[in-house]
N, C-alpha and C. Protein backbone atom coordinates (compact mmCIF):
# COMPACT_ATOMS: atom_id res chain seq x y z
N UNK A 1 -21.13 -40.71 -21.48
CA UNK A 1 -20.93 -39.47 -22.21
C UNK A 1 -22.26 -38.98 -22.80
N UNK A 2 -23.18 -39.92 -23.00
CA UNK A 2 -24.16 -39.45 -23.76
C UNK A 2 -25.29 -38.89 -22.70
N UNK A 3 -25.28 -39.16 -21.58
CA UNK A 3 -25.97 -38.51 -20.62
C UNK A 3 -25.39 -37.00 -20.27
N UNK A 4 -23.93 -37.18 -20.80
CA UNK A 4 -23.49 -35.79 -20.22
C UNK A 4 -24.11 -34.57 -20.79
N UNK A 5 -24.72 -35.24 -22.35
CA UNK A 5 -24.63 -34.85 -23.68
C UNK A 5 -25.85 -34.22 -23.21
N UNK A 6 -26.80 -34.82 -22.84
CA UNK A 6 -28.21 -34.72 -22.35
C UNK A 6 -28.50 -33.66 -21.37
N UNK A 7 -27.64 -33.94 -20.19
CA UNK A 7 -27.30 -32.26 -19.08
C UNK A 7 -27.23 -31.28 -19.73
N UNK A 8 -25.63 -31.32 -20.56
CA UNK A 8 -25.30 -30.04 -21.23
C UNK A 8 -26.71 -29.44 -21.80
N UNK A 9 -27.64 -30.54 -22.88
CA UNK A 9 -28.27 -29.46 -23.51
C UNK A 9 -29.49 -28.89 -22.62
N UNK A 10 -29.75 -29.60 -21.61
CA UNK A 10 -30.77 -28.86 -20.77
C UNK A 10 -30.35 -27.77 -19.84
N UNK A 11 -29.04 -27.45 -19.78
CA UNK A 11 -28.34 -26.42 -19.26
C UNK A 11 -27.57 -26.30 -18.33
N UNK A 12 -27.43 -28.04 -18.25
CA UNK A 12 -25.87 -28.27 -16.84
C UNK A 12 -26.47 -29.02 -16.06
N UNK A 13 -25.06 -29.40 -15.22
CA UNK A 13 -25.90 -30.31 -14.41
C UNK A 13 -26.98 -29.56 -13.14
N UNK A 14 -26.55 -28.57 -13.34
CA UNK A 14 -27.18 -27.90 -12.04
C UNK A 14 -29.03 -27.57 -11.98
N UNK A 15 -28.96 -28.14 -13.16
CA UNK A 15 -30.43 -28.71 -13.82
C UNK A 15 -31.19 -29.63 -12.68
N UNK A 16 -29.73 -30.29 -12.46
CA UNK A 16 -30.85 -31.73 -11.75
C UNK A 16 -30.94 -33.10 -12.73
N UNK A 17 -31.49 -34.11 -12.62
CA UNK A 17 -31.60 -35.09 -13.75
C UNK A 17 -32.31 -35.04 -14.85
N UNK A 18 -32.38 -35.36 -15.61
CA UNK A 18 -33.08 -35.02 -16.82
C UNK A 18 -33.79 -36.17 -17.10
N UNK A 19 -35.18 -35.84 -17.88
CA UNK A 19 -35.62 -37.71 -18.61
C UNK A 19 -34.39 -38.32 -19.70
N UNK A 20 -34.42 -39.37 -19.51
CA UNK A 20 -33.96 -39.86 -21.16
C UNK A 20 -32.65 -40.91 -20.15
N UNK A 21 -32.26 -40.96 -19.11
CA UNK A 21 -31.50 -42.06 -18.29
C UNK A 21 -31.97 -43.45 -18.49
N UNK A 22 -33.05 -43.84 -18.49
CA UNK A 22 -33.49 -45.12 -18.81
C UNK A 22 -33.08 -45.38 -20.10
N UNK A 23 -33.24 -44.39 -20.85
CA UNK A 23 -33.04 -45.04 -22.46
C UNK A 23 -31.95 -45.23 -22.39
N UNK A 24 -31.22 -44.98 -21.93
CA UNK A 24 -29.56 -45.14 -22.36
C UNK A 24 -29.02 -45.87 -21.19
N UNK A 25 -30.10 -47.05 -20.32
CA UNK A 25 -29.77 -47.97 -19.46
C UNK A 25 -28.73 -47.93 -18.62
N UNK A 26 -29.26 -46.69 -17.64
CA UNK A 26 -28.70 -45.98 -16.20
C UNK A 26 -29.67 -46.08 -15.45
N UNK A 27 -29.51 -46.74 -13.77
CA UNK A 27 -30.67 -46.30 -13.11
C UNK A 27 -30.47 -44.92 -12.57
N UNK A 28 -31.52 -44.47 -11.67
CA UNK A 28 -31.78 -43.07 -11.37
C UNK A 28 -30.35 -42.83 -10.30
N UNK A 29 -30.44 -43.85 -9.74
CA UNK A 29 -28.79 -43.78 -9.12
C UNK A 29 -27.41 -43.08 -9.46
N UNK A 30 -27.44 -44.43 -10.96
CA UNK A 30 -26.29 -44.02 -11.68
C UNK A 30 -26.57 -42.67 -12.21
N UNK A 31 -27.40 -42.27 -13.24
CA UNK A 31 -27.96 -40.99 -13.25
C UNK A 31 -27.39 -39.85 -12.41
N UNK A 32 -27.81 -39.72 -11.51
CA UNK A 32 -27.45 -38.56 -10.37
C UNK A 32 -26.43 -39.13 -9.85
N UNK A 33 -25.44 -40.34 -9.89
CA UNK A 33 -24.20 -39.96 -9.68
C UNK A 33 -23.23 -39.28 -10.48
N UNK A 34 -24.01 -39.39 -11.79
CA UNK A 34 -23.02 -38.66 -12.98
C UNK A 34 -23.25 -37.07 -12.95
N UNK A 35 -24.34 -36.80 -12.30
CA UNK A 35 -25.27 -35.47 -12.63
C UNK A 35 -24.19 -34.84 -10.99
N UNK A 36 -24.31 -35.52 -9.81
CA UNK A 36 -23.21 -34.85 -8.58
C UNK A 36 -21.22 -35.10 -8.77
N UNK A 37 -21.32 -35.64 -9.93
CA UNK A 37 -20.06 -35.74 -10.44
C UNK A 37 -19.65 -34.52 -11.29
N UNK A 38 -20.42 -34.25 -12.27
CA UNK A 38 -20.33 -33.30 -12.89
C UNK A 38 -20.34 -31.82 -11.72
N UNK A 39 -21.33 -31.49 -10.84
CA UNK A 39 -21.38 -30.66 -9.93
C UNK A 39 -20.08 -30.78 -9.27
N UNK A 40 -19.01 -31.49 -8.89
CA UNK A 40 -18.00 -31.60 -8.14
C UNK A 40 -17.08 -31.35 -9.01
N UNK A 41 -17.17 -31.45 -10.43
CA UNK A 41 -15.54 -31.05 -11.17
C UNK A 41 -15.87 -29.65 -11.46
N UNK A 42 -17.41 -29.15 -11.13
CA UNK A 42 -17.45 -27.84 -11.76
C UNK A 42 -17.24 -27.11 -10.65
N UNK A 43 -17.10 -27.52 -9.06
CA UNK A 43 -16.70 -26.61 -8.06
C UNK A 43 -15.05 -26.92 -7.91
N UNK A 44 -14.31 -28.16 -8.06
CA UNK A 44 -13.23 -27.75 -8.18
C UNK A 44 -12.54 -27.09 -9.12
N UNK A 45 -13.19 -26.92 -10.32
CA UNK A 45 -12.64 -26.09 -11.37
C UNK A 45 -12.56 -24.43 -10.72
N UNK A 46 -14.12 -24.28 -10.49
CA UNK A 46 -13.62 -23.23 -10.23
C UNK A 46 -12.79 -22.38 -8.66
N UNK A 47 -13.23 -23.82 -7.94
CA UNK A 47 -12.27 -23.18 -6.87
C UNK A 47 -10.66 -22.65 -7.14
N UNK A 48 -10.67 -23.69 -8.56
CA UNK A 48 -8.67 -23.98 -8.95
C UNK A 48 -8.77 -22.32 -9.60
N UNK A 49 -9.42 -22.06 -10.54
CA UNK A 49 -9.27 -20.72 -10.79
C UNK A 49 -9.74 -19.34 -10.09
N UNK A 50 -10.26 -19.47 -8.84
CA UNK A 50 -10.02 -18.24 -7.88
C UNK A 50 -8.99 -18.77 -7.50
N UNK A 51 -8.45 -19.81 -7.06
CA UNK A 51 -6.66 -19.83 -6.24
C UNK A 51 -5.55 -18.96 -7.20
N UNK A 52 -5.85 -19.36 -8.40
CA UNK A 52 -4.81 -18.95 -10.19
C UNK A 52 -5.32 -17.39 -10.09
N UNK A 53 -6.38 -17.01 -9.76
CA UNK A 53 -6.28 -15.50 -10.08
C UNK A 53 -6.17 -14.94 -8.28
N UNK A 54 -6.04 -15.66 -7.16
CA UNK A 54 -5.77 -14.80 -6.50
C UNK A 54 -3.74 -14.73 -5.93
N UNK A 55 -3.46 -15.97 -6.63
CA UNK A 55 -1.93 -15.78 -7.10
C UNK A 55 -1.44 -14.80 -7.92
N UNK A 56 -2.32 -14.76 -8.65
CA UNK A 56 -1.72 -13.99 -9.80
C UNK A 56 -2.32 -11.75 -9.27
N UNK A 57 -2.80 -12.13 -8.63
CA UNK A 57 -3.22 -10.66 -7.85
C UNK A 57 -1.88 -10.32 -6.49
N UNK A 58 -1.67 -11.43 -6.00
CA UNK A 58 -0.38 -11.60 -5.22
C UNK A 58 0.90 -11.25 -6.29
N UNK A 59 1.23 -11.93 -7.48
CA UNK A 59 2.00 -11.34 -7.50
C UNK A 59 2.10 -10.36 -7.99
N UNK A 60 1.01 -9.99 -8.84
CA UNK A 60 1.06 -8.58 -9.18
C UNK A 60 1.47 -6.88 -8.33
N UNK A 61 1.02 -7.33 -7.10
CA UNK A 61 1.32 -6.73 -6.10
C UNK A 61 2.58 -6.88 -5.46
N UNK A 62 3.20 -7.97 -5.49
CA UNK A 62 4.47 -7.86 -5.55
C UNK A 62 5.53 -7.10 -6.17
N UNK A 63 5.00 -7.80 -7.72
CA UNK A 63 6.00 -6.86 -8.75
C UNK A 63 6.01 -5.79 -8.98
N UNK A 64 4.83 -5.19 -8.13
CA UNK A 64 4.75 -3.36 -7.88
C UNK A 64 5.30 -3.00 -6.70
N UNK A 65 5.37 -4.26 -6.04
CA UNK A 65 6.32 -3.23 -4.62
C UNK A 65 8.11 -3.61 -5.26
N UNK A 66 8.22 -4.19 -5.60
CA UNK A 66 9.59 -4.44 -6.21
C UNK A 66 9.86 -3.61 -7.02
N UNK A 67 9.02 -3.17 -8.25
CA UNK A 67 9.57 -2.10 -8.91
C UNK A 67 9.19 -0.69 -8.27
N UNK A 68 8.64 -0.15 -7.84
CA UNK A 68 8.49 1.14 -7.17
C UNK A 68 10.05 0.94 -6.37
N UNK A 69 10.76 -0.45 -5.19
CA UNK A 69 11.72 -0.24 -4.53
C UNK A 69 12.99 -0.19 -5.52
N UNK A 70 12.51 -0.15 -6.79
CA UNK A 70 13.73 -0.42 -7.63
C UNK A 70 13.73 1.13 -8.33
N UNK A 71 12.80 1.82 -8.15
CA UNK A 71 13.06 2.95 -8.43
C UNK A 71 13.04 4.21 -7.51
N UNK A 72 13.20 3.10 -5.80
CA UNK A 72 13.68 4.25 -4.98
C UNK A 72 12.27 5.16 -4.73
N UNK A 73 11.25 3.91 -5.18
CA UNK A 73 9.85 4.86 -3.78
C UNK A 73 8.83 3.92 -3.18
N UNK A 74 9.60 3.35 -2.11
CA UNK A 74 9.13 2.56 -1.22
C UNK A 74 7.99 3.27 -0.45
N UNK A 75 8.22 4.70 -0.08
CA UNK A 75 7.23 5.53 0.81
C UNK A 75 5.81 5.53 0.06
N UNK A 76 6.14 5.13 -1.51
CA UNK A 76 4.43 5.30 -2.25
C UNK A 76 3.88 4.43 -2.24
N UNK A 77 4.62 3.25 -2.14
CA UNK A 77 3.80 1.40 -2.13
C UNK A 77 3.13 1.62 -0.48
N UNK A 78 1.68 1.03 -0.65
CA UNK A 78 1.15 0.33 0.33
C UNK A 78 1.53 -0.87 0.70
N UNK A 79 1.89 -0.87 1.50
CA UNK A 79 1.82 -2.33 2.48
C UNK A 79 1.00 -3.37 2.39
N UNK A 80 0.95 -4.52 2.92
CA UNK A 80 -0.04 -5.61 2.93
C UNK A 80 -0.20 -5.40 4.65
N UNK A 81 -1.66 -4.41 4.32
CA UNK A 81 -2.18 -4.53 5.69
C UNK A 81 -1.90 -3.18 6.48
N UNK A 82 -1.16 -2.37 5.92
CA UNK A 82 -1.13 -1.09 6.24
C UNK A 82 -2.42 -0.17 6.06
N UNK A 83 -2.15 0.61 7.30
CA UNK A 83 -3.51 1.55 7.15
C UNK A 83 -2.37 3.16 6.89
N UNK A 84 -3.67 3.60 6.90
CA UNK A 84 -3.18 5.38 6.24
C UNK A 84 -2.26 5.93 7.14
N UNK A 85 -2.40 5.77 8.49
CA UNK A 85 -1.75 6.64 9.20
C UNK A 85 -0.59 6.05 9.44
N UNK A 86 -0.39 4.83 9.18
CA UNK A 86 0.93 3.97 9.32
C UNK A 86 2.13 4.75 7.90
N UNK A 87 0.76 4.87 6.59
CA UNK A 87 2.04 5.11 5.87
C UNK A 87 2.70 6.57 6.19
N UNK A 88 1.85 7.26 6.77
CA UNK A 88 1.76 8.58 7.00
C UNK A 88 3.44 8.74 7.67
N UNK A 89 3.44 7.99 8.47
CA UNK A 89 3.86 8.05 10.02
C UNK A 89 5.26 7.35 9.07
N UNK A 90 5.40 6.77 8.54
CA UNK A 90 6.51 6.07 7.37
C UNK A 90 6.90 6.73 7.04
N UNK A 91 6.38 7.51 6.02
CA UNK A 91 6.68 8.87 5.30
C UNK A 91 7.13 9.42 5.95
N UNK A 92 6.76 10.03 6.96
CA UNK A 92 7.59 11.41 8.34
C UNK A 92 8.85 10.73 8.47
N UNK A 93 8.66 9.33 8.64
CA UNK A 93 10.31 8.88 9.32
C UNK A 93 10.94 9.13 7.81
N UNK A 94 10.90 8.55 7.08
CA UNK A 94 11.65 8.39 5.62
C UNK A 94 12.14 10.21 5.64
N UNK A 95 11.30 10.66 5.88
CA UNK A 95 11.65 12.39 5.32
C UNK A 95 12.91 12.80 6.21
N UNK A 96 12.91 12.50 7.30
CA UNK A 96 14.15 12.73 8.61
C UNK A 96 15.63 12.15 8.10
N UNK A 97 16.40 13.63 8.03
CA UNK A 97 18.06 13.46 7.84
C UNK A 97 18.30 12.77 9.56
N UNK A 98 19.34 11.81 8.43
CA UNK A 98 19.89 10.60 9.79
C UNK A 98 20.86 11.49 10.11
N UNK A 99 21.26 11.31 11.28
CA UNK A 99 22.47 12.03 11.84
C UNK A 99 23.70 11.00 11.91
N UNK A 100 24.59 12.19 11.79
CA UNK A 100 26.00 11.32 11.35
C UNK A 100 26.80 12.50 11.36
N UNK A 101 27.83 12.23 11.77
CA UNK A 101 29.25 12.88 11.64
C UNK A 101 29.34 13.68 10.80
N UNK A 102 30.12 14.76 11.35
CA UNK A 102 30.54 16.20 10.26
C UNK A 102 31.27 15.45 9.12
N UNK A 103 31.54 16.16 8.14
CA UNK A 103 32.15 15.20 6.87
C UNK A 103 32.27 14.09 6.90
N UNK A 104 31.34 12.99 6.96
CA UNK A 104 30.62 11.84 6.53
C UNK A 104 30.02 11.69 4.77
N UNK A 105 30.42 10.64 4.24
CA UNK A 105 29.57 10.51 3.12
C UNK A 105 29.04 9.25 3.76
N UNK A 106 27.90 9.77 2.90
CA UNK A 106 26.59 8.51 3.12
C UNK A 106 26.63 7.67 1.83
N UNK A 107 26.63 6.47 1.36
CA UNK A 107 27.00 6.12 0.24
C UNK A 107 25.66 5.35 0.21
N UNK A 108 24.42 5.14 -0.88
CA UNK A 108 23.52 4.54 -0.56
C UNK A 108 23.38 3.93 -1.91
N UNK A 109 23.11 2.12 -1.63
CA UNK A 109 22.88 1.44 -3.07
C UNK A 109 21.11 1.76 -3.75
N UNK A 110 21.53 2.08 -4.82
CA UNK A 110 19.84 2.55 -5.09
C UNK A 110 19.02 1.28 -5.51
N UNK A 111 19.65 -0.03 -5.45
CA UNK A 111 18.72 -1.52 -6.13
C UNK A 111 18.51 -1.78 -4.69
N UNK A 112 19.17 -1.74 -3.55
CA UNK A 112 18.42 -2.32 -2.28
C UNK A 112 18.28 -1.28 -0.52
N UNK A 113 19.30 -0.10 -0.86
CA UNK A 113 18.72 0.56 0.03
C UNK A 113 20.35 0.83 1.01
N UNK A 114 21.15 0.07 0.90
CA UNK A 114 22.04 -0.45 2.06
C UNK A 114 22.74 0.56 1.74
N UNK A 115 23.69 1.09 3.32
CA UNK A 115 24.44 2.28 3.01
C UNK A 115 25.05 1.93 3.92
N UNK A 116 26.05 3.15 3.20
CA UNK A 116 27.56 2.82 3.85
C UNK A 116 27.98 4.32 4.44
N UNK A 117 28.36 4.53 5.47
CA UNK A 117 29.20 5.96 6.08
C UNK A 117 30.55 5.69 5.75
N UNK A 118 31.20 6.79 5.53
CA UNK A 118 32.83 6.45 5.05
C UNK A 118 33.27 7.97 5.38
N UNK A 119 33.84 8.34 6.04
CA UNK A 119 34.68 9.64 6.23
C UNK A 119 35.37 10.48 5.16
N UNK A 120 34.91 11.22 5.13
CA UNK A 120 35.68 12.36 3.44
C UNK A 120 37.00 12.08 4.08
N UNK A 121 37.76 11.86 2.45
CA UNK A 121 38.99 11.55 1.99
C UNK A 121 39.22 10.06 1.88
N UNK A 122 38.45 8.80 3.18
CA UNK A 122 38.90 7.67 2.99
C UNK A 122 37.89 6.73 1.85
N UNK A 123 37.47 7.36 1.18
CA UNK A 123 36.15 6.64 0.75
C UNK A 123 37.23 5.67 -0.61
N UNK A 124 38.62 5.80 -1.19
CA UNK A 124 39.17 4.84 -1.72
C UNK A 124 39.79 3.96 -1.25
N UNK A 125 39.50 4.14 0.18
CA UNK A 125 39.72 3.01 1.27
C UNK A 125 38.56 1.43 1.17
N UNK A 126 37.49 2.34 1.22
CA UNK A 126 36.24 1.59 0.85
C UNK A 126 35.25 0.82 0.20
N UNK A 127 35.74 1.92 -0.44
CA UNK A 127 34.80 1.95 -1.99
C UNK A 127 35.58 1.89 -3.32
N UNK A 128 36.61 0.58 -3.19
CA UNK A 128 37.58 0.61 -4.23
C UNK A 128 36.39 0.65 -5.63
N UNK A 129 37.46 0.59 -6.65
CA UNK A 129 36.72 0.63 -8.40
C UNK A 129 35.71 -0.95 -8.36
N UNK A 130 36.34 -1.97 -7.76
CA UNK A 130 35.88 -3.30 -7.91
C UNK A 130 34.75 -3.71 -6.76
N UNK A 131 34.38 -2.43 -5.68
CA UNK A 131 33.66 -2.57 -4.80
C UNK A 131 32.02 -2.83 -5.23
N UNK A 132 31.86 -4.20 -4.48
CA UNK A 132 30.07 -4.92 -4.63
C UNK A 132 29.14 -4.66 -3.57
N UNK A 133 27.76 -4.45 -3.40
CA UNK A 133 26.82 -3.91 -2.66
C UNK A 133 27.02 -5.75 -1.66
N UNK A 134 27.42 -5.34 -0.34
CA UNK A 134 27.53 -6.84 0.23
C UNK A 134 26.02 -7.02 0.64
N UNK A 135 25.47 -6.04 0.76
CA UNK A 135 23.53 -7.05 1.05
C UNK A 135 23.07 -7.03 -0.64
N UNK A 136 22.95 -6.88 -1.77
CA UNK A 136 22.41 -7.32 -3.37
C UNK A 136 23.37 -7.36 -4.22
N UNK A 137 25.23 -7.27 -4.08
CA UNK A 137 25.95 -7.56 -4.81
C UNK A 137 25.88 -6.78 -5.91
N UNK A 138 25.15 -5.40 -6.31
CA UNK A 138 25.45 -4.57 -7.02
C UNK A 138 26.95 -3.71 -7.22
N UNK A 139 26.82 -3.42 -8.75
CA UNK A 139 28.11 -2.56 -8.87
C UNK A 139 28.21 -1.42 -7.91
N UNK A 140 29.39 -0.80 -7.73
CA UNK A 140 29.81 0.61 -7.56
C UNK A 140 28.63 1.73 -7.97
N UNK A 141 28.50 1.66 -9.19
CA UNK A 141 28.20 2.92 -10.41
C UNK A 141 26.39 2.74 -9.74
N UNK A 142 26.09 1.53 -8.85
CA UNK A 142 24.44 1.75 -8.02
C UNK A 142 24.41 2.61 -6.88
N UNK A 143 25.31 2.99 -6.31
CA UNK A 143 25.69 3.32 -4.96
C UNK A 143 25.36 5.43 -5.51
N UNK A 144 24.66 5.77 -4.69
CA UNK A 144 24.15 7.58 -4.78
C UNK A 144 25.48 7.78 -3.18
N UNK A 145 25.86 9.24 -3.58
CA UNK A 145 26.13 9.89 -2.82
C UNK A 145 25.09 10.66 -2.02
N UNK A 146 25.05 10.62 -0.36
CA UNK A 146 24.03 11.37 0.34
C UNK A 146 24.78 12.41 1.33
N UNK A 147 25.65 12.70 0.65
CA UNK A 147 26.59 13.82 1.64
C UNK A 147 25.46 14.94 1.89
N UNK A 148 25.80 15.11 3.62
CA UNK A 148 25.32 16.47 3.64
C UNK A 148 26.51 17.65 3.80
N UNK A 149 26.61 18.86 3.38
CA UNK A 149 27.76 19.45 3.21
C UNK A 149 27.42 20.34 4.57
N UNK A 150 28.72 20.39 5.22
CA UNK A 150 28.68 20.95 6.85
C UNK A 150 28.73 22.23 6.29
């Protein structure tokens, strides 16, 4: 410890060895094994904290594509690995009315996206009071109407 004491104050190990190992009855060996010891906890340290901050940049980016899809704007999140013209080309599709049957309701859950077609008039066929989103198990009261009116 007291050699460590000795690095530190000359400014790390990255110093190199310092005098004063003999006095404190280390050969030059032991010395610079303590001096490439120290160099090895200070590269796994910091290798451990670029892994901790590039997790933590992962999920940050996550929890922005999750909440943008939770508020129903998937077309504004970038991708991992998407280029411009991809989102572009996303966007155009997203903008396009799906085709479907004359008096069709489109029933769409707004927490995951999943929709349901149901024919005007049978939709209490369907869509009872107790009805759950079967892909995220959301209530009823998540589900938007996307009727287009003929």
């Amino acid at each position: 410890q007291a050699y460590k004491d000795v690095l530190a104050a000359a400014g790390g190990p990255e110093e190199g060895l310092q005098p004063g190992f003999e006095v404190l009855g280390l050969t030059q060996a032991e010395a610079q094994t303590v001096v490439d010891g120290l160099l090895e906890e200070k590269r796994l340290a910091e290798e451990e904290a670029a892994r901790i901050a590039a997790e933590k940049a992962e999920e940050e980016r996550v929890l922005k594509i999750r909440e943008a899809a939770w508020k129903g704007m998937q077309g504004e999140v970038k991708t991992h690995g998407e280029t411009e013209e991809d989102r572009e080309a996303r966007k155009k599709k997203a903008k396009k009315e799906p085709e479907r049957a004359e008096g069709t309701h489109e029933y769409e859950c707004t927490m995951c996206g999943y929709t349901l077609f149901v024919a005007r008039g049978r939709e209490f066929k369907f869509f009872g009071d107790d009805y759950k989103c079967p892909q995220c198990g959301a209530d009823k009261k998540y589900f938007k109407d996307n009727a287009v009116e003929a």
